[in-house]
PDB file of N, CA and C in Angstrom:
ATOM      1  N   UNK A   1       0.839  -1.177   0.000  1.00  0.00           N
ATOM      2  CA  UNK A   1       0.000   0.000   0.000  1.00  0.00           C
ATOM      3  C   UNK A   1       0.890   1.248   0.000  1.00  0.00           C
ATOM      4  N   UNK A   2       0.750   2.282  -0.891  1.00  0.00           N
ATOM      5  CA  UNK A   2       0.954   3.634  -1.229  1.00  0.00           C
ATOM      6  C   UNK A   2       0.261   4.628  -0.635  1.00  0.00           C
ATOM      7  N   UNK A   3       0.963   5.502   0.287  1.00  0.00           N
ATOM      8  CA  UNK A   3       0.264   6.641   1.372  1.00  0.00           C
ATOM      9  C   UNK A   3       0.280   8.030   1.067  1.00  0.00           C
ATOM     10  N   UNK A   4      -0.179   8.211   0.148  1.00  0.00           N
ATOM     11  CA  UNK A   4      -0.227   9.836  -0.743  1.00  0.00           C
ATOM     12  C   UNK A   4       0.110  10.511   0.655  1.00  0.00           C
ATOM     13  N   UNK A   5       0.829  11.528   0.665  1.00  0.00           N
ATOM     14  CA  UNK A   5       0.301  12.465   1.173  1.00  0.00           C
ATOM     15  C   UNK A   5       0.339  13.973   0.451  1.00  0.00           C
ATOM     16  N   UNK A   6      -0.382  14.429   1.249  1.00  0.00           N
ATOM     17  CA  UNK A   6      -0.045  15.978   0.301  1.00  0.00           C
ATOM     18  C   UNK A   6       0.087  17.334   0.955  1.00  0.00           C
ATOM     19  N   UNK A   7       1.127  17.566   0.176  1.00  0.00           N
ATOM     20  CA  UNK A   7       2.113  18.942   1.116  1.00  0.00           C
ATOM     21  C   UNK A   7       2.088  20.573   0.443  1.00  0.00           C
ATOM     22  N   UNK A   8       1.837  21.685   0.795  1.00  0.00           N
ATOM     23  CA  UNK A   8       2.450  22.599   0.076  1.00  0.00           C
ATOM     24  C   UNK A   8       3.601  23.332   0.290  1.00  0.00           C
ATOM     25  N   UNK A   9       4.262  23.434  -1.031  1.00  0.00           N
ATOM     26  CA  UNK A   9       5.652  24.053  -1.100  1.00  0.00           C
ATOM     27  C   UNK A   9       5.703  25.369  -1.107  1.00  0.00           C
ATOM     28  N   UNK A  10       6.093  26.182  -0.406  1.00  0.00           N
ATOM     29  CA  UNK A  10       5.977  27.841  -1.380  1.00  0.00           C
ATOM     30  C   UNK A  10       6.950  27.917  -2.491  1.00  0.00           C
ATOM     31  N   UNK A  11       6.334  28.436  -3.967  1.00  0.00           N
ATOM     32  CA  UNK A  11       7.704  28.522  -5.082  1.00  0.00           C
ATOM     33  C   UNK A  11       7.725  29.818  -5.254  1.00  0.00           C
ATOM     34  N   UNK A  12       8.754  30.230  -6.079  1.00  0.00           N
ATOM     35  CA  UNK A  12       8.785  31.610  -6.490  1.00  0.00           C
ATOM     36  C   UNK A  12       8.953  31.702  -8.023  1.00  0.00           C
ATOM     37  N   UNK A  13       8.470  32.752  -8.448  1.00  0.00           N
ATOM     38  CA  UNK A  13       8.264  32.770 -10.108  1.00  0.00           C
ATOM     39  C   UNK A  13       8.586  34.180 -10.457  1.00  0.00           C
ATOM     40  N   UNK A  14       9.185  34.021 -11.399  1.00  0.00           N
ATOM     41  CA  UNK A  14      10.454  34.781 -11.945  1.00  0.00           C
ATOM     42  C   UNK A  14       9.915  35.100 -13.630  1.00  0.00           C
ATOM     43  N   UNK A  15       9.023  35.896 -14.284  1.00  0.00           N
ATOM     44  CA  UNK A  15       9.171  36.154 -15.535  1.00  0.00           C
ATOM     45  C   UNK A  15      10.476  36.290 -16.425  1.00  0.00           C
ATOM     46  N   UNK A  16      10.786  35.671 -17.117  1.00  0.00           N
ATOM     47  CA  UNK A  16      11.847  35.714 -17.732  1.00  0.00           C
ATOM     48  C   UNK A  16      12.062  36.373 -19.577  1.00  0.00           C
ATOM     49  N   UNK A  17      12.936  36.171 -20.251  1.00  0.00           N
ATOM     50  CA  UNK A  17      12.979  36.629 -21.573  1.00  0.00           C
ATOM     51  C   UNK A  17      12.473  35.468 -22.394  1.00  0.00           C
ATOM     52  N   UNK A  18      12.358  34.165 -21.838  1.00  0.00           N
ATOM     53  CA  UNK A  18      12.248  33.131 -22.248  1.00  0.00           C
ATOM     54  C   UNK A  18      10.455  32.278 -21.954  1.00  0.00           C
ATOM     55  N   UNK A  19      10.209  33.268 -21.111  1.00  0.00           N
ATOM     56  CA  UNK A  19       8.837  32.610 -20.194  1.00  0.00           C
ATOM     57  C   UNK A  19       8.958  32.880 -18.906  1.00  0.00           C
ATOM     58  N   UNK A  20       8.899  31.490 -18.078  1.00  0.00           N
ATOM     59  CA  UNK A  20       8.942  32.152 -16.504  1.00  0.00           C
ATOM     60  C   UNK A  20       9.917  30.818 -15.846  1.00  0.00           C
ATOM     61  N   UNK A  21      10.707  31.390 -14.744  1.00  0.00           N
ATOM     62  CA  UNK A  21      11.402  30.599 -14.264  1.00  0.00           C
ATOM     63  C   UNK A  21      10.551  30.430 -12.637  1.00  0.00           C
ATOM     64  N   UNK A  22      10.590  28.765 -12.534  1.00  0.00           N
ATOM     65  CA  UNK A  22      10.074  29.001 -11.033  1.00  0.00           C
ATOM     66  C   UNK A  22      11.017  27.916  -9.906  1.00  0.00           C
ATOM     67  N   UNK A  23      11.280  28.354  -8.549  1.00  0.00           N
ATOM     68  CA  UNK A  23      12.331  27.428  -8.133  1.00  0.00           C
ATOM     69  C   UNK A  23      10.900  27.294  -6.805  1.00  0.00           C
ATOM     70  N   UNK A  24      11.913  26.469  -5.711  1.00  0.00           N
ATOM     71  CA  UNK A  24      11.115  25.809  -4.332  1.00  0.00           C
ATOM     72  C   UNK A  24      12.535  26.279  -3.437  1.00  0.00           C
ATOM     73  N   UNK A  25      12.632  27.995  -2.962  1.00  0.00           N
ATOM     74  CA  UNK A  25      13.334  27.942  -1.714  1.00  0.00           C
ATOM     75  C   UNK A  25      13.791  27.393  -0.672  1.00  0.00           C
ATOM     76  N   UNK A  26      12.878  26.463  -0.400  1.00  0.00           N
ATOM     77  CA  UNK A  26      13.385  25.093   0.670  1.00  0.00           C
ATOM     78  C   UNK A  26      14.065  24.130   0.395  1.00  0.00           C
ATOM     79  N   UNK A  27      14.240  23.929  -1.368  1.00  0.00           N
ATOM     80  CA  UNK A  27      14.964  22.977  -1.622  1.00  0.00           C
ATOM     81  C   UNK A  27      16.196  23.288  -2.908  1.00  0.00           C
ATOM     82  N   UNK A  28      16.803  23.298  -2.271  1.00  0.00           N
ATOM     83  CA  UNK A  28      18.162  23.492  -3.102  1.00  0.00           C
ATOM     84  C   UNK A  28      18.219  22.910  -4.350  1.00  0.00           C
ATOM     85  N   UNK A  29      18.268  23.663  -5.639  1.00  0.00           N
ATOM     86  CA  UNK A  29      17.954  22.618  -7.206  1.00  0.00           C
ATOM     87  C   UNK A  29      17.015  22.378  -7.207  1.00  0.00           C
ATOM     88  N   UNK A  30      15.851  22.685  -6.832  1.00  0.00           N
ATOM     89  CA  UNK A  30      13.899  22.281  -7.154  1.00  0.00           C
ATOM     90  C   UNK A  30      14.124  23.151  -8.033  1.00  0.00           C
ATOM     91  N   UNK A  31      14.125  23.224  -9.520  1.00  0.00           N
ATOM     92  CA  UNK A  31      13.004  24.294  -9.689  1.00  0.00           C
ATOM     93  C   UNK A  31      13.206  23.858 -11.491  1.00  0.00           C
ATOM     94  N   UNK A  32      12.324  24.549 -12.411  1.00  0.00           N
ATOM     95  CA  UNK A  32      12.174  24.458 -13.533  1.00  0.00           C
ATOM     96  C   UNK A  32      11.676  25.808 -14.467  1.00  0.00           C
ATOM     97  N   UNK A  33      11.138  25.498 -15.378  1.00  0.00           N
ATOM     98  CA  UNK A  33      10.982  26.859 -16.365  1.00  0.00           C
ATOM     99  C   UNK A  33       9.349  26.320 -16.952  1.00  0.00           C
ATOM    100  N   UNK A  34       8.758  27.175 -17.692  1.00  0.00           N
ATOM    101  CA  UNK A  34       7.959  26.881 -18.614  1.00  0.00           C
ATOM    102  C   UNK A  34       7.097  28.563 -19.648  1.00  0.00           C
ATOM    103  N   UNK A  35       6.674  28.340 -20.806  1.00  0.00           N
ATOM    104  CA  UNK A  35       6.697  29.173 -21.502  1.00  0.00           C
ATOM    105  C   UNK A  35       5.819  30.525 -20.927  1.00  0.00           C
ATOM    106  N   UNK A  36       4.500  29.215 -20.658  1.00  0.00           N
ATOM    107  CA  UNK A  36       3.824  30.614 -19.540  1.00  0.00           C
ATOM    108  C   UNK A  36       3.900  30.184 -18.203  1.00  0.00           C
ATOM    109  N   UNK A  37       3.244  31.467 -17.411  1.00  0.00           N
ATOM    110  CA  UNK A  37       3.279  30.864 -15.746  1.00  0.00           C
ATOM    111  C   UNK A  37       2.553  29.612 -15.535  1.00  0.00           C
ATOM    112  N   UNK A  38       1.296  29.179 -15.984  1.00  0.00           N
ATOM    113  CA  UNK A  38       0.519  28.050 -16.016  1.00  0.00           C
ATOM    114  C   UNK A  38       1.478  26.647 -16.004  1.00  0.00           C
ATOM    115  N   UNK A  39       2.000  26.596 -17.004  1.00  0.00           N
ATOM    116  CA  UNK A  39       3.186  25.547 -17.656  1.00  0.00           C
ATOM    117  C   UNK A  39       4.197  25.883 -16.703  1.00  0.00           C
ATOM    118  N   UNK A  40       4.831  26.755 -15.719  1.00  0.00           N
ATOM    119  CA  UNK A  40       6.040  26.345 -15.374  1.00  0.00           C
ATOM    120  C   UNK A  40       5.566  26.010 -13.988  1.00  0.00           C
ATOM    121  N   UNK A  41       4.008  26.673 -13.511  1.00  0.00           N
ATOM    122  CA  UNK A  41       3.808  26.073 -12.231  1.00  0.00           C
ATOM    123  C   UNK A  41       3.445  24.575 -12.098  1.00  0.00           C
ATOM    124  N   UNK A  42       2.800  23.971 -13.388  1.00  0.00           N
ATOM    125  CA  UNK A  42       2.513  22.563 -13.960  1.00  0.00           C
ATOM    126  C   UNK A  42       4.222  21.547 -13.701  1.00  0.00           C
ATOM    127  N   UNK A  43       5.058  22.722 -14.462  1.00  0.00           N
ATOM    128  CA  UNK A  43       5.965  21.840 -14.602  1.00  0.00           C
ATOM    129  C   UNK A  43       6.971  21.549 -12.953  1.00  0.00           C
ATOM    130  N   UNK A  44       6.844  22.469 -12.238  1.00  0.00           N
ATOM    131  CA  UNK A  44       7.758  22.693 -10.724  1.00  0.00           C
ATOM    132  C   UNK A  44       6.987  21.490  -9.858  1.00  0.00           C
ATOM    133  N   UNK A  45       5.661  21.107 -10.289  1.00  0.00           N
ATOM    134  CA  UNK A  45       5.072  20.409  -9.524  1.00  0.00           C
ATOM    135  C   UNK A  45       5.779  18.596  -9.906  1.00  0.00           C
ATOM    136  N   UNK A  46       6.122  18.543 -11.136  1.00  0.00           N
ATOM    137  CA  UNK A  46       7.008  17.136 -11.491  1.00  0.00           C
ATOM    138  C   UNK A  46       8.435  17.394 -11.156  1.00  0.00           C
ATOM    139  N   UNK A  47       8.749  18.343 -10.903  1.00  0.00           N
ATOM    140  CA  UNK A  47      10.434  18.489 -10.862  1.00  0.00           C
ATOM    141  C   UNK A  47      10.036  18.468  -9.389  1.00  0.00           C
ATOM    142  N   UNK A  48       9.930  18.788  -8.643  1.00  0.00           N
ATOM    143  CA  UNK A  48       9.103  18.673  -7.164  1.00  0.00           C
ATOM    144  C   UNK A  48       9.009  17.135  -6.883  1.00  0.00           C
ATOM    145  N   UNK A  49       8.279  16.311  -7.539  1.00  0.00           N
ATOM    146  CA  UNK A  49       8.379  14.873  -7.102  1.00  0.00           C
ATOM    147  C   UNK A  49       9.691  14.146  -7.620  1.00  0.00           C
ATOM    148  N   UNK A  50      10.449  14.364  -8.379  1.00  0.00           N
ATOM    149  CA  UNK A  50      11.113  14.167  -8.831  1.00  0.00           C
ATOM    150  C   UNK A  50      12.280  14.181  -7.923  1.00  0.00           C
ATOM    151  N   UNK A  51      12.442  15.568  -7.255  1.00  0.00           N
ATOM    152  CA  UNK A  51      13.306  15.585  -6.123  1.00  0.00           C
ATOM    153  C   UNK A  51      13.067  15.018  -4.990  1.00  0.00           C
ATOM    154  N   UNK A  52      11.899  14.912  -4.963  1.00  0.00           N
ATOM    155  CA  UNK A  52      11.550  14.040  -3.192  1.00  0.00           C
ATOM    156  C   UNK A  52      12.053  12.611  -3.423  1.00  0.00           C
ATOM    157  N   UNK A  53      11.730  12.428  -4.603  1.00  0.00           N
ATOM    158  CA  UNK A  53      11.877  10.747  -4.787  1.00  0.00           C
ATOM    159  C   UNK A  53      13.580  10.845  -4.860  1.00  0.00           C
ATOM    160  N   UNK A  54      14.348  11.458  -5.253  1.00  0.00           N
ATOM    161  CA  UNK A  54      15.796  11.241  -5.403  1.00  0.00           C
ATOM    162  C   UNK A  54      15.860  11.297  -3.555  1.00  0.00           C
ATOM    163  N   UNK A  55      15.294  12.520  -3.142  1.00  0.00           N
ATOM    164  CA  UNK A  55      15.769  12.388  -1.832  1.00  0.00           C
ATOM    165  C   UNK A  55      15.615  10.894  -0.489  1.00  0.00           C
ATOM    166  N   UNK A  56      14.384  10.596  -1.147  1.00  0.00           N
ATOM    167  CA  UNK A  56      14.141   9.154  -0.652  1.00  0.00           C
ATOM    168  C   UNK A  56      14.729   8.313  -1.154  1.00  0.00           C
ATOM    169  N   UNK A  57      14.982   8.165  -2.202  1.00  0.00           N
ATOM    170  CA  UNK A  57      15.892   6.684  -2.863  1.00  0.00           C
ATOM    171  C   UNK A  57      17.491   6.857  -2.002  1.00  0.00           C
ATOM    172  N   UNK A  58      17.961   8.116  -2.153  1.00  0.00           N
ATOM    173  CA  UNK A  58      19.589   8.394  -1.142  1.00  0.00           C
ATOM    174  C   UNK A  58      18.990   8.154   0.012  1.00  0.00           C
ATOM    175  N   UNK A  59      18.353   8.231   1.224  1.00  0.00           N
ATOM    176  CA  UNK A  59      18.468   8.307   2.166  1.00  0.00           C
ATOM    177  C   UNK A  59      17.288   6.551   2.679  1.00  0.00           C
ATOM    178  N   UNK A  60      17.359   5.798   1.800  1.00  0.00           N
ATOM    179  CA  UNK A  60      16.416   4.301   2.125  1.00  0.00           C
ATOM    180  C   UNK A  60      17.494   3.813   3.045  1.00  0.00           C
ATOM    181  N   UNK A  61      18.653   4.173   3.260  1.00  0.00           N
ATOM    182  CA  UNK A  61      19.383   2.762   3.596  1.00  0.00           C
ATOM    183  C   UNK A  61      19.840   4.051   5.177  1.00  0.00           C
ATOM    184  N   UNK A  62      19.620   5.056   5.310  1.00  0.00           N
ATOM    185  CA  UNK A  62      20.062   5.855   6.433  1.00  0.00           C
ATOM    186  C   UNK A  62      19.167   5.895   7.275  1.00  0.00           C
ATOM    187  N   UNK A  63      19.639   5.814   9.176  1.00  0.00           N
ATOM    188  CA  UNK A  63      18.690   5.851   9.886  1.00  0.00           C
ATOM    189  C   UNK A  63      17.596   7.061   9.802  1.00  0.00           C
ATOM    190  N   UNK A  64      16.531   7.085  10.040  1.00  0.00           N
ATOM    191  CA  UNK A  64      15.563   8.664   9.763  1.00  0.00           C
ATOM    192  C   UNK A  64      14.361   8.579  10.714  1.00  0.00           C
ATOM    193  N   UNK A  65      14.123   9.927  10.881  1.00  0.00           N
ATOM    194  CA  UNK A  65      12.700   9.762  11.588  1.00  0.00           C
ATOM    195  C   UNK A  65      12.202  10.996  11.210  1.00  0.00           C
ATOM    196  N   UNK A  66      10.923  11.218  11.941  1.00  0.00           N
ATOM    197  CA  UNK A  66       9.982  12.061  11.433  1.00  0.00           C
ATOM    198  C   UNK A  66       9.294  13.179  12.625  1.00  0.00           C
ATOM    199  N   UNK A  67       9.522  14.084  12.370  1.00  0.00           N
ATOM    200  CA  UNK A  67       9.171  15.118  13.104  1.00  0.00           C
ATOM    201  C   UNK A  67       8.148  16.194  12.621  1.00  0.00           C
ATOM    202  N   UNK A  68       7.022  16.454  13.820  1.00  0.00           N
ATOM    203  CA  UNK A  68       6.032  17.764  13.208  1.00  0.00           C
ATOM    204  C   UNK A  68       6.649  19.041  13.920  1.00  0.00           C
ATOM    205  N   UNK A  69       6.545  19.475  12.899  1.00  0.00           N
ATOM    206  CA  UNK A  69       6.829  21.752  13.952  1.00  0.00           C
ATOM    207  C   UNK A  69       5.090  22.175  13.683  1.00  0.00           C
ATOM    208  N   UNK A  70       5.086  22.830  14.489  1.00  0.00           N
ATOM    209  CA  UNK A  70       3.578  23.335  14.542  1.00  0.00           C
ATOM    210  C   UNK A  70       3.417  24.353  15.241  1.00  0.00           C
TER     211      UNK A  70
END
């Protein structure tokens, strides 16, 4: 069994000469581009899983635990 959960990131979006650039401040290398804002907030949301999952595949074999701030 697979346990969705679901989180929000704050991103930041950057109009560019090219379209719009958008990154995820909390995470170092999150981020992507797309032509309009629609498309690059579409696209930050796969580069976004993309990084969680790298971050989980490196860290399967390290002790970890889980903490709430609230």
């Amino acid at each position: 069994m697979v346990l969705e959960i679901s989180m929000k990131y704050k991103v930041n979006l950057q109009e560019t000469s090219e379209g719009y650039a958008v990154w995820v401040p909390g995470l170092p290398g999150c981020w992507s581009q797309g032509k309009t804002e629609k498309e690059a907030l579409e696209n930050i949301k796969d580069a976004l899983r993309g990084y969680l999952e790298t971050v989980e595949e490196l860290s399967k074999d390290k002790q970890s635990c889980y903490i709430e701030v609230g």
